[in-house]
Protein backbone atom coordinates (compact mmCIF):
# COMPACT_ATOMS: atom_id res chain seq x y z
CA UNK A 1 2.77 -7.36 17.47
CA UNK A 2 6.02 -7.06 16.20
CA UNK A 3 6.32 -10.15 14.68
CA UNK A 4 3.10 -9.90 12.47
CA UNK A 5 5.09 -6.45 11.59
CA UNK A 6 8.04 -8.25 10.57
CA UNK A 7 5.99 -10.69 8.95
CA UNK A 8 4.00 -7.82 6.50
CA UNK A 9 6.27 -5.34 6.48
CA UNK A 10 6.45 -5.16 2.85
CA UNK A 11 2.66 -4.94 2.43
CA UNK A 12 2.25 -2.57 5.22
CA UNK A 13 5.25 0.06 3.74
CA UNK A 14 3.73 -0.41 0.29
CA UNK A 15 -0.01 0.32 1.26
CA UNK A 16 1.04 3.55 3.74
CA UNK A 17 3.50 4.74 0.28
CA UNK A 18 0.13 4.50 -1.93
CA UNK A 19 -1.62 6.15 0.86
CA UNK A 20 0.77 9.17 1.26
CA UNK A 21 1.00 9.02 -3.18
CA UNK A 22 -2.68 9.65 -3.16
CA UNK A 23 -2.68 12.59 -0.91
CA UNK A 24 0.11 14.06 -2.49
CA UNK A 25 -1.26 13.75 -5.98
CA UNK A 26 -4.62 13.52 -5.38
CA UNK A 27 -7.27 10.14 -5.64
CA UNK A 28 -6.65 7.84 -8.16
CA UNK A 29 -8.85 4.97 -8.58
CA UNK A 30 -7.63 3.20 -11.34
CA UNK A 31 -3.62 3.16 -9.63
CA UNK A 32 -5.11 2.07 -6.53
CA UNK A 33 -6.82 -0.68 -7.87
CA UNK A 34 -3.55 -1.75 -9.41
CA UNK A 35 -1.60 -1.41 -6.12
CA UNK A 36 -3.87 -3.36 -4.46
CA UNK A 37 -3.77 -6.48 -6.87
CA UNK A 38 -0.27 -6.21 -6.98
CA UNK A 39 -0.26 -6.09 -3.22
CA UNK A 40 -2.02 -9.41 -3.19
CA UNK A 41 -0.35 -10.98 -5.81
């Protein structure tokens, strides 16, 4: 478990960010959709 952390802890810190940035600012389609190519790029 902790290596598969280690392995995507970048993409796990920068999905739970855009998680917490949508709750705090409210739903946002269009910058989620961005995150999440960006996430995969």
């Amino acid at each position: 478990m902790k290596a598969i952390f280690i392995k995507y802890k970048k993409p796990i810190i920068i999905t739970l960010s855009v998680i917490v940035l949508q709750l705090w600012f409210g739903f946002d389609p269009k910058f989620s959709i961005i995150n999440i190519i960006w996430l995969f790029v």
